[in-house]
C-alpha atoms as a PDB file:
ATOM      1  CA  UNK A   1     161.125 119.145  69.975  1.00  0.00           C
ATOM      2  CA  UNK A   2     158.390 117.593  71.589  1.00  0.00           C
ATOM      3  CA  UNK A   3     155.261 119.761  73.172  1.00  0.00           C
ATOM      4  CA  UNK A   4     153.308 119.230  75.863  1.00  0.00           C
ATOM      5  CA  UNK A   5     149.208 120.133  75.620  1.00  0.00           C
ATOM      6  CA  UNK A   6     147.700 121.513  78.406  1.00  0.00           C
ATOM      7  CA  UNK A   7     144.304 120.706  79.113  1.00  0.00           C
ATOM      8  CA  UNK A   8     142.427 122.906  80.807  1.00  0.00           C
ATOM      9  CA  UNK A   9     138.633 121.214  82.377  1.00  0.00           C
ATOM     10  CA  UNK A  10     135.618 123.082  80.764  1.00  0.00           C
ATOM     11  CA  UNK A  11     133.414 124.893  82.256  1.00  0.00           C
ATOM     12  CA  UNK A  12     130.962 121.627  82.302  1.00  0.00           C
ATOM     13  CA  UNK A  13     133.414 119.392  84.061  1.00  0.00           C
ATOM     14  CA  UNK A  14     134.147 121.965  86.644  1.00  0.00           C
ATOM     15  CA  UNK A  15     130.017 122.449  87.153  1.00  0.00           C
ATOM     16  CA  UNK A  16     130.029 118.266  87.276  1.00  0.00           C
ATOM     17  CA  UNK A  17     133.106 118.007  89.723  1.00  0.00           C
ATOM     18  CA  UNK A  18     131.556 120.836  91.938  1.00  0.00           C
ATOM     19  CA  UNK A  19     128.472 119.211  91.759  1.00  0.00           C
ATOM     20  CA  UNK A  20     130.199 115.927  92.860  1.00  0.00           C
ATOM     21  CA  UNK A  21     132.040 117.377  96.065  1.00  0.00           C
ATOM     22  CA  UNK A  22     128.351 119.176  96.860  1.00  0.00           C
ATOM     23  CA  UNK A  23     126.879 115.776  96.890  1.00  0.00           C
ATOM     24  CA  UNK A  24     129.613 114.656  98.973  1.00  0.00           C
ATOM     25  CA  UNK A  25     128.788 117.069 101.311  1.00  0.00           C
ATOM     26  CA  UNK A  26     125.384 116.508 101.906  1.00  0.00           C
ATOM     27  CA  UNK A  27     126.069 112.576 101.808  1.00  0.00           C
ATOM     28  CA  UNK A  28     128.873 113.440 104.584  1.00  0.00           C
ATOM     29  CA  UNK A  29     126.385 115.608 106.670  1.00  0.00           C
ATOM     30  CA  UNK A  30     123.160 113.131 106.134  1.00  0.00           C
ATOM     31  CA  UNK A  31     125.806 110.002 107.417  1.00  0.00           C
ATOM     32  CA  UNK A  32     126.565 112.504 110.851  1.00  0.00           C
ATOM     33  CA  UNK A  33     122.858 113.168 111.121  1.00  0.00           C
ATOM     34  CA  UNK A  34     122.202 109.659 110.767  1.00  0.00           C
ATOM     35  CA  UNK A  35     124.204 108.356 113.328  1.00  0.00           C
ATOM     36  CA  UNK A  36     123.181 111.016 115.505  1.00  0.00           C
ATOM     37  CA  UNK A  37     119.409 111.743 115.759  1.00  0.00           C
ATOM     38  CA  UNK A  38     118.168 110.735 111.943  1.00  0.00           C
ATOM     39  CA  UNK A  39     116.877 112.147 109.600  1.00  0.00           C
ATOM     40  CA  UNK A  40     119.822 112.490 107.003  1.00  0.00           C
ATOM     41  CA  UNK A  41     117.464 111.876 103.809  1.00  0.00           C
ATOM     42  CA  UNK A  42     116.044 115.221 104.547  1.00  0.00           C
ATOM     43  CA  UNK A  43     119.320 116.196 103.804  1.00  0.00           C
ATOM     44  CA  UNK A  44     120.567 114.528 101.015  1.00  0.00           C
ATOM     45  CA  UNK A  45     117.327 114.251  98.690  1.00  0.00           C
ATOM     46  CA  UNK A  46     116.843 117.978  98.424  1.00  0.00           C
ATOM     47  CA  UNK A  47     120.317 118.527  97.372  1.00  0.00           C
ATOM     48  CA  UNK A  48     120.180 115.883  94.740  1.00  0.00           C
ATOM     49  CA  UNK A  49     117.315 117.853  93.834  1.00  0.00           C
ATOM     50  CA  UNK A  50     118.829 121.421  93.883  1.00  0.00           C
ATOM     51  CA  UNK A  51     121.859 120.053  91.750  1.00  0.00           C
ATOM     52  CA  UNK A  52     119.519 119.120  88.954  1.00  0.00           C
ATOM     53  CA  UNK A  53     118.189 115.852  89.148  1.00  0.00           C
ATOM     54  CA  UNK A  54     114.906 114.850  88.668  1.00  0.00           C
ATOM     55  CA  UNK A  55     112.896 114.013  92.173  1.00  0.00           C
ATOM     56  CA  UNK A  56     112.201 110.134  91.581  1.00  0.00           C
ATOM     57  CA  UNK A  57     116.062 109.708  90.266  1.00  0.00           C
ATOM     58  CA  UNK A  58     117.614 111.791  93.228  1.00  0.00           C
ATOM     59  CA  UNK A  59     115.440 109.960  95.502  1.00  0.00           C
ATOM     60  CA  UNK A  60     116.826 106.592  94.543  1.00  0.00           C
ATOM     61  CA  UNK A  61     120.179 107.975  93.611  1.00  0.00           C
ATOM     62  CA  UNK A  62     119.519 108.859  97.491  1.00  0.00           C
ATOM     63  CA  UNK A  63     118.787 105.565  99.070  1.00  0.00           C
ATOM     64  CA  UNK A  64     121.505 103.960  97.503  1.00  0.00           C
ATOM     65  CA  UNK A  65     124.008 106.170  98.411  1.00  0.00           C
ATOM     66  CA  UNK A  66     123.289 106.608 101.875  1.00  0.00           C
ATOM     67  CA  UNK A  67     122.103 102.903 102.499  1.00  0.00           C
ATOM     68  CA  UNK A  68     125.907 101.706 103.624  1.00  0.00           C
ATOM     69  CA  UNK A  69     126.594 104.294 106.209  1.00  0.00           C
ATOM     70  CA  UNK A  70     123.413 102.533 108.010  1.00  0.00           C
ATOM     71  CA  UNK A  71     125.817  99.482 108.409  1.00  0.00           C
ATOM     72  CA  UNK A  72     127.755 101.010 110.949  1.00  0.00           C
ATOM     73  CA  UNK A  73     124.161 100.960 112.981  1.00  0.00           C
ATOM     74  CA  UNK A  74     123.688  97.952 113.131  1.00  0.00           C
ATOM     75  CA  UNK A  75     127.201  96.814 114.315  1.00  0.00           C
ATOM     76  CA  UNK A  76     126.432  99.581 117.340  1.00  0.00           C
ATOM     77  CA  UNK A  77     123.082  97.782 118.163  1.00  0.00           C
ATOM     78  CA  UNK A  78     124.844  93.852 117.661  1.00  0.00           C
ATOM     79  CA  UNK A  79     124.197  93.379 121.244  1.00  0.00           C
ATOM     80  CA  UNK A  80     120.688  95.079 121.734  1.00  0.00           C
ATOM     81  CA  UNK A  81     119.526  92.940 118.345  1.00  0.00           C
ATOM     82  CA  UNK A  82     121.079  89.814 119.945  1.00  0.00           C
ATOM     83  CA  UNK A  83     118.294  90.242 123.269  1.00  0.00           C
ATOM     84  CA  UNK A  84     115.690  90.629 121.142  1.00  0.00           C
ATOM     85  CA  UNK A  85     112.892  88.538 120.772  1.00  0.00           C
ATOM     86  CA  UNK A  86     113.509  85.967 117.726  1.00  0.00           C
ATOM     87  CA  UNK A  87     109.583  86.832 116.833  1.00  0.00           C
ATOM     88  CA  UNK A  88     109.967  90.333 116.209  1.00  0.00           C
ATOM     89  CA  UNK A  89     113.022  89.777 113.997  1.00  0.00           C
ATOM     90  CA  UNK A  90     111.084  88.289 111.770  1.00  0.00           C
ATOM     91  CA  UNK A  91     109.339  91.824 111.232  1.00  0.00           C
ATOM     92  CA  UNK A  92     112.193  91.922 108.802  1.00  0.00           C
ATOM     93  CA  UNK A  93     110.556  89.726 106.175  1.00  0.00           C
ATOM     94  CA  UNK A  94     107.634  92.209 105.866  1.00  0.00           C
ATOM     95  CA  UNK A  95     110.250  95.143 105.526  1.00  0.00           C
ATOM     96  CA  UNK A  96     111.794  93.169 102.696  1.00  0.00           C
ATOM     97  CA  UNK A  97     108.782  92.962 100.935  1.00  0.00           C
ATOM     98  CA  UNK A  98     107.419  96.325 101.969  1.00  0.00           C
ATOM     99  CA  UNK A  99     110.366  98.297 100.796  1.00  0.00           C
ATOM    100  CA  UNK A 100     110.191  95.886  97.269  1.00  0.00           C
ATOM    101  CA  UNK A 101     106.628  97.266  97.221  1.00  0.00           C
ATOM    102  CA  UNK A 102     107.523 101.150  97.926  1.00  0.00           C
ATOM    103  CA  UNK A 103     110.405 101.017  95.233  1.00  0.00           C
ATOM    104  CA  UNK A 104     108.352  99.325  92.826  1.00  0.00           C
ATOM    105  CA  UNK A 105     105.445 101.922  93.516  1.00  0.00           C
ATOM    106  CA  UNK A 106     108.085 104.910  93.038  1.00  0.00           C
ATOM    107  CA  UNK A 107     108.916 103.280  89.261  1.00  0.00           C
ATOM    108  CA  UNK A 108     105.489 103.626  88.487  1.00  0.00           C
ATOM    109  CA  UNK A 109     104.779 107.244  89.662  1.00  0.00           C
ATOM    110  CA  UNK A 110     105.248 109.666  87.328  1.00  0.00           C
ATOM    111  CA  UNK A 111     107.566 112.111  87.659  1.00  0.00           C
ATOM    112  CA  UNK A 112     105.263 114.989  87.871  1.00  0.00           C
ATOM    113  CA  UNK A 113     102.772 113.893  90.493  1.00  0.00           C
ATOM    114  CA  UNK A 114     105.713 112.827  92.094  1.00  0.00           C
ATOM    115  CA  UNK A 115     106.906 116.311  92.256  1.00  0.00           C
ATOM    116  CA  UNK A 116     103.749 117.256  93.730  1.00  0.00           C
ATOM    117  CA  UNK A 117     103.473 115.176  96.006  1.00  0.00           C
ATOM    118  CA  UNK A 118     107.635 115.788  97.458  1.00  0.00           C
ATOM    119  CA  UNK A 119     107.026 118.837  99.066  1.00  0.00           C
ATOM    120  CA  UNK A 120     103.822 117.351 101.413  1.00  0.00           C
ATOM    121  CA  UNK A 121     105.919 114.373 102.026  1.00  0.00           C
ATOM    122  CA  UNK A 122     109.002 116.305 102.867  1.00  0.00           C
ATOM    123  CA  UNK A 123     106.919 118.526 105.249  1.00  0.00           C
ATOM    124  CA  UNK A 124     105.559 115.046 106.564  1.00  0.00           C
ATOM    125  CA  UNK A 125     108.425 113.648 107.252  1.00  0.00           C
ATOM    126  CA  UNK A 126     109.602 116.782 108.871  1.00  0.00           C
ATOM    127  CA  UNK A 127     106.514 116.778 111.269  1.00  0.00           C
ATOM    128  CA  UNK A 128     107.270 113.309 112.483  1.00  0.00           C
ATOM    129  CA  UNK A 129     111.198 113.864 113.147  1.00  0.00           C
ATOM    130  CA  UNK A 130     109.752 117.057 114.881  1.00  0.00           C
ATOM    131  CA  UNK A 131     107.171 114.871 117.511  1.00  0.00           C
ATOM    132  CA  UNK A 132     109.954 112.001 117.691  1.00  0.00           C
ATOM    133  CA  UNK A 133     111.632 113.612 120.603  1.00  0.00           C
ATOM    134  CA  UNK A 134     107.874 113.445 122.853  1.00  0.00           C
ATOM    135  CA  UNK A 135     107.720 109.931 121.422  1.00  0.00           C
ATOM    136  CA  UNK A 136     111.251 108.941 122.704  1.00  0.00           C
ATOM    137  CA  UNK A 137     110.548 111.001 126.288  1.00  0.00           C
ATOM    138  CA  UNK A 138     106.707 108.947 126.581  1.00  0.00           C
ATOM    139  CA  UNK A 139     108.621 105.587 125.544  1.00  0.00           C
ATOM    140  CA  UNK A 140     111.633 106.447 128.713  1.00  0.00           C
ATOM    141  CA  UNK A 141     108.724 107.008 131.065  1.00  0.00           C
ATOM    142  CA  UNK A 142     106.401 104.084 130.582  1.00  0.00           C
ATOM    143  CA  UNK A 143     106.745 101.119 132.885  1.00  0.00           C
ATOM    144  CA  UNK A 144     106.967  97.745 132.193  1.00  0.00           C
ATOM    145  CA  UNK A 145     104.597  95.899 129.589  1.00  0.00           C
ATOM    146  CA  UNK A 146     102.974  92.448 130.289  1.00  0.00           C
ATOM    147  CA  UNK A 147     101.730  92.450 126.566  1.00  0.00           C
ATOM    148  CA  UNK A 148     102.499  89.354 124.838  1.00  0.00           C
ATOM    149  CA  UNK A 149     103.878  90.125 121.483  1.00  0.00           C
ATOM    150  CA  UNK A 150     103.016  86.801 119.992  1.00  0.00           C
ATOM    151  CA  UNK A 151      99.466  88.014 120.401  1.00  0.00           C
ATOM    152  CA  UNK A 152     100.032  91.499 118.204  1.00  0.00           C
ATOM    153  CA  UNK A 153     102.409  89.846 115.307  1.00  0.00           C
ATOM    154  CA  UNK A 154      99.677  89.732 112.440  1.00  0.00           C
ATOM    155  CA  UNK A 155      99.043  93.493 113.318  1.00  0.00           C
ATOM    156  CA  UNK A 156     102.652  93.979 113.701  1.00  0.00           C
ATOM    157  CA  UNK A 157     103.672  92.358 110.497  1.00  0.00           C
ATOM    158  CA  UNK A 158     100.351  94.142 108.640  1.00  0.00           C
ATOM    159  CA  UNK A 159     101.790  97.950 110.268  1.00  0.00           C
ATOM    160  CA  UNK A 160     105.169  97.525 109.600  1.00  0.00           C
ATOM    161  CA  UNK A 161     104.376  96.037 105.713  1.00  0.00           C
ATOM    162  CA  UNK A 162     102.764  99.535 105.989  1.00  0.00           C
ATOM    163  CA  UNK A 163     106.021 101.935 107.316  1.00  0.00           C
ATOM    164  CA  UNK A 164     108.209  99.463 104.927  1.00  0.00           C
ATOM    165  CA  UNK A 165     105.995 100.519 101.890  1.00  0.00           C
ATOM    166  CA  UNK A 166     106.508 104.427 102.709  1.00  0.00           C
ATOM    167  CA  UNK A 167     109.735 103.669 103.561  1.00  0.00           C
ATOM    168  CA  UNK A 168     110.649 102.019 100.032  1.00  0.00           C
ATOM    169  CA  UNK A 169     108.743 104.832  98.287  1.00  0.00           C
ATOM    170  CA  UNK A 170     110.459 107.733 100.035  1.00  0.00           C
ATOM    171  CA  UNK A 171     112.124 107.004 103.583  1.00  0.00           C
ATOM    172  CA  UNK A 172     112.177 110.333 105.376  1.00  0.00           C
ATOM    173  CA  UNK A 173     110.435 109.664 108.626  1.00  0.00           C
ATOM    174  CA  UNK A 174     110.427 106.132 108.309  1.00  0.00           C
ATOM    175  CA  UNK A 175     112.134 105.129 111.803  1.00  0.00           C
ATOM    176  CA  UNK A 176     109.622 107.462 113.970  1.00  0.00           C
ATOM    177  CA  UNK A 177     106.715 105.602 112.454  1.00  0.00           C
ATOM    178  CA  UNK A 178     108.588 101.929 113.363  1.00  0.00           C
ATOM    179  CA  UNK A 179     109.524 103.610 117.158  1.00  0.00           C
ATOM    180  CA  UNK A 180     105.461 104.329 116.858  1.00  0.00           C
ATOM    181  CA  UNK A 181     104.915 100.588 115.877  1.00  0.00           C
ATOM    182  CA  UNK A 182     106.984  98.844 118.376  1.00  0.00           C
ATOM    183  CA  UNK A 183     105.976 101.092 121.174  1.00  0.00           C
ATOM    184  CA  UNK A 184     102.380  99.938 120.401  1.00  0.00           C
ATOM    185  CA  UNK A 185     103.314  95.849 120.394  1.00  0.00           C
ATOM    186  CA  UNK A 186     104.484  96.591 124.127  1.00  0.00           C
ATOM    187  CA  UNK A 187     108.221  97.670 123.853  1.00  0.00           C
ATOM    188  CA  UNK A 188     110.075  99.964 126.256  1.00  0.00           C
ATOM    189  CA  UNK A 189     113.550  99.369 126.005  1.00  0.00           C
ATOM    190  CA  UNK A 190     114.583 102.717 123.266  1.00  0.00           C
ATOM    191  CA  UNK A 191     118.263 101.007 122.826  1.00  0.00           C
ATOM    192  CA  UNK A 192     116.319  97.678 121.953  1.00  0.00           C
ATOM    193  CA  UNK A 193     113.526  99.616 119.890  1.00  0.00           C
ATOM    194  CA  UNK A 194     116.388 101.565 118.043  1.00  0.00           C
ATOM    195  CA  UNK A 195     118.443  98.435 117.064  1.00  0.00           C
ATOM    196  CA  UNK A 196     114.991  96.350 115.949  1.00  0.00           C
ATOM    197  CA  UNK A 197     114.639 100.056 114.059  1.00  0.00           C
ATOM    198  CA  UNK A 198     117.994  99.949 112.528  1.00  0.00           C
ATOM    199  CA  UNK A 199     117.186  96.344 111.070  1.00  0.00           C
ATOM    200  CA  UNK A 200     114.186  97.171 109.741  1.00  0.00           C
ATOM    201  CA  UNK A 201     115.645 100.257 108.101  1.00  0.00           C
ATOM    202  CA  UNK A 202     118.515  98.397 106.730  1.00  0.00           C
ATOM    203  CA  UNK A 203     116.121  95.484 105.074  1.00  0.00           C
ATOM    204  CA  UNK A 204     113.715  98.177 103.866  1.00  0.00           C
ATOM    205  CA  UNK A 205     116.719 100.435 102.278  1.00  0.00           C
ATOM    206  CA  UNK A 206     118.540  97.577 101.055  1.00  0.00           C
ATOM    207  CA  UNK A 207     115.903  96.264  99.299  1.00  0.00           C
ATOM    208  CA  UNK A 208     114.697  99.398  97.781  1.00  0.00           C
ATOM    209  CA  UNK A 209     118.232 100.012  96.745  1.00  0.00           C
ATOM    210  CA  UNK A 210     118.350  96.512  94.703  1.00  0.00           C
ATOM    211  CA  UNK A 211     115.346  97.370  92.793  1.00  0.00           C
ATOM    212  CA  UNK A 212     116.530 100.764  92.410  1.00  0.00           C
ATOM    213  CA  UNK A 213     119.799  99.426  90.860  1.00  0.00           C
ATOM    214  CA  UNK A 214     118.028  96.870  88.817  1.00  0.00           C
ATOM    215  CA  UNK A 215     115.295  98.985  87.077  1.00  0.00           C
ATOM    216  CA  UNK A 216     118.021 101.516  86.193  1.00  0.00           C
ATOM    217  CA  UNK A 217     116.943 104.718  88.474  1.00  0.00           C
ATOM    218  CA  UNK A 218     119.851 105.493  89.968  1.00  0.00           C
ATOM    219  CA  UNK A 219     122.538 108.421  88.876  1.00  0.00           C
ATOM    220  CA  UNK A 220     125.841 106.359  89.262  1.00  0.00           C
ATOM    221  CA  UNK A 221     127.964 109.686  89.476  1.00  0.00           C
ATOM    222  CA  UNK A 222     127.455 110.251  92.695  1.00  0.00           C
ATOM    223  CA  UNK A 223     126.633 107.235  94.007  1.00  0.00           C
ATOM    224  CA  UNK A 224     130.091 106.179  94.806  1.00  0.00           C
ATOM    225  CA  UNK A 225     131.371 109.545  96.341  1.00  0.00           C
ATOM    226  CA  UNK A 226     128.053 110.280  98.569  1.00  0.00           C
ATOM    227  CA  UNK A 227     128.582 106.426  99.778  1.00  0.00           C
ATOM    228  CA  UNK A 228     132.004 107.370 100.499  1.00  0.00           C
ATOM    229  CA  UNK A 229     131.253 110.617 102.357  1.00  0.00           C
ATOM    230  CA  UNK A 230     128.358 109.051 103.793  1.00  0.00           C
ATOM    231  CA  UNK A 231     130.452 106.397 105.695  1.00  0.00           C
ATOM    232  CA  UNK A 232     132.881 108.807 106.937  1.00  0.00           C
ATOM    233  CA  UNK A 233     130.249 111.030 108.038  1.00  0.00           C
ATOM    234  CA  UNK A 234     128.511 108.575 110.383  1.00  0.00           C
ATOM    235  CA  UNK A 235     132.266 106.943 111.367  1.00  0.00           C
ATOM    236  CA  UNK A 236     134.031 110.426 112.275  1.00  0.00           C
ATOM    237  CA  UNK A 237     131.128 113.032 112.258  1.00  0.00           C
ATOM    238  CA  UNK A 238     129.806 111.452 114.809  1.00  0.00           C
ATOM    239  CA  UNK A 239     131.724 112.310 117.380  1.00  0.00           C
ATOM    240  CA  UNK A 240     131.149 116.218 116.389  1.00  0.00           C
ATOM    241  CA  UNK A 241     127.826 116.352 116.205  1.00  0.00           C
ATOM    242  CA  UNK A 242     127.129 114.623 119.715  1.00  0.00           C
ATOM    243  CA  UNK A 243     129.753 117.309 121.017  1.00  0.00           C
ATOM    244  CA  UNK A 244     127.884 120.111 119.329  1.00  0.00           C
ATOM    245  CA  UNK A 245     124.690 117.837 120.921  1.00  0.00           C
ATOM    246  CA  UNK A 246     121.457 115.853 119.685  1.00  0.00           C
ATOM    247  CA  UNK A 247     119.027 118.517 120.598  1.00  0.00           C
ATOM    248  CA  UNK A 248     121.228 121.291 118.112  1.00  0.00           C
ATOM    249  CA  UNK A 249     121.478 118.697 115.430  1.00  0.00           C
ATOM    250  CA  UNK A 250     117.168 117.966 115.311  1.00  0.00           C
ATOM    251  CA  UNK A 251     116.726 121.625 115.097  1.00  0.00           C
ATOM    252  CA  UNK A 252     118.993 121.782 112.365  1.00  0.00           C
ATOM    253  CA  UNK A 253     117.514 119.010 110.632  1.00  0.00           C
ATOM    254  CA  UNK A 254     114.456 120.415 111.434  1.00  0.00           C
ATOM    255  CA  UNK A 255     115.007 123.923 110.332  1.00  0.00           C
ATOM    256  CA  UNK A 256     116.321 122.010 106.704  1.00  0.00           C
ATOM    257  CA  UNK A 257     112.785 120.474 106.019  1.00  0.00           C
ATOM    258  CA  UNK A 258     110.616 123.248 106.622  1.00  0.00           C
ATOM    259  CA  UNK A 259     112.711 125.663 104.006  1.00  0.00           C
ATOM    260  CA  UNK A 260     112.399 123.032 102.036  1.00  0.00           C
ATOM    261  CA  UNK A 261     109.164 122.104 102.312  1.00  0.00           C
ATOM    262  CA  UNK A 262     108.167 126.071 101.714  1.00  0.00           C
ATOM    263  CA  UNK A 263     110.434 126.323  98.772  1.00  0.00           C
ATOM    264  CA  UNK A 264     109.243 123.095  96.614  1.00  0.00           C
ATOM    265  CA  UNK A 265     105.460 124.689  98.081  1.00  0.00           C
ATOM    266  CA  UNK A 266     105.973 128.196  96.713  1.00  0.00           C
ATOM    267  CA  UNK A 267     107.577 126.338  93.367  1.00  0.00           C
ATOM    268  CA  UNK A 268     104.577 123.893  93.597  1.00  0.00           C
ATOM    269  CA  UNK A 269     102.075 126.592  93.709  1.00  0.00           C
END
């Protein structure tokens, strides 16, 4: 008479699958965030962190998970992109190389100053995404610009090499500093800033997330259910979080990096 085995998971793949759905989680929340007011790495990072991983791993295993739900932005912003000036798309070259740079630069940190230096960036990055809303009200209320771009490109390509670098590194932050950047070259239209900002994001993620791949940094376990979660987060989230409304979602995001900055502080210290 033939028996059938049972097998019951171990503790360790229960830890690993609840570890897996937690990631999920986070991804799913960081895509809403995203799509909403930014700011989702903030999210994400620190619970890659949390879970176990080491900082320079969960920040790549990060950028590459979260990196397709910023698709969907661009598809939003098709039209905005397509009245943009042809010169300032080419900003996208020295995001390509600046986020090459930043990734490269992470590979070479090691993984204990980089653990020092997470909780100032994380409390960084949470300072900007604080001051963005000001930034976004000043940008509204200015008039018109007569300022020829074509005059500020070397600057602009030199700055946003600059934010791409960061960016590639560790990301958090990274589209307040290129709102910053374009309001400076002259630009007033926020839906036109925020697609040029999506591009540049996308290039300087993508990128990062290639060299991430290639030198073998990322944790593929939860790549593939955070991209998942992250997708359906910024697709159907959406919709929740703007009823629940922008101004409640930055506080929460808001209210995430500062524990987090104070708990990696106290650990630091």
């Amino acid at each position: 008479m033939a028996t059938v085995a049972l097998s019951i998971p171990s503790s360790l793949e229960v830890a690993t699958l609840l570890h897996l759905l937690i990631a999920a989680a986070a991804a799913f929340l960081a895509g809403a965030i995203n799509s909403v007011a930014g700011g989702g790495t903030l999210v994400s990072f620190p619970t890659l962190v949390w879970l176990g991983l080491p900082s320079i791993t969960a920040n790549a295993t990060s950028t590459v998970a979260i990196w397709p739900g910023s698709l969907g932005s661009i598809w939003g912003f098709r039209s905005e992109l397509g009245h943009s000036q042809p010169q300032l798309k080419l900003l996208s070259v020295s995001s390509l190389i600046g986020g090459a740079i930043g990734a490269i630069l992470l590979r070479f940190t090691p993984t204990a100053i980089f653990e020092r230096l997470v909780p100032f960036l994380i409390f960084f990055a949470t300072i900007l995404f604080f001051v963005e809303g000001p930034i976004q009200k000043r940008l509204r209320e200015r008039g018109a610009s007569d300022r020829d771009t074509l005059i500020w490109m070397p600057g602009a390509l030199a700055l946003n090499l600059l934010v791409a670098i960061y960016g590639g590194y560790f990301g958090a932050g990274m589209s307040i500093m290129m709102l910053s950047f374009l309001s400076i070259l002259g630009l007033t239209d926020i839906l036109q800033m925020d697609a040029l900002t999506s591009l540049f994001s996308l290039c300087v993620n993508g990128m990062a997330a290639i060299l991430f791949i290639s030198l073998k940094m990322v944790d593929w376990r939860y790549v593939l259910p955070m991209a998942v979660a992250a997708i359906i987060g910024g697709y159907g989230a959406a919709g929740v979080a703007r009823r629940i409304g922008r101004v409640a979602v930055r506080r929460f995001v808001i209210a995430v990096g500062v524990v987090v900055s104070v708990i990696l502080f106290v650990r630091l210290f």
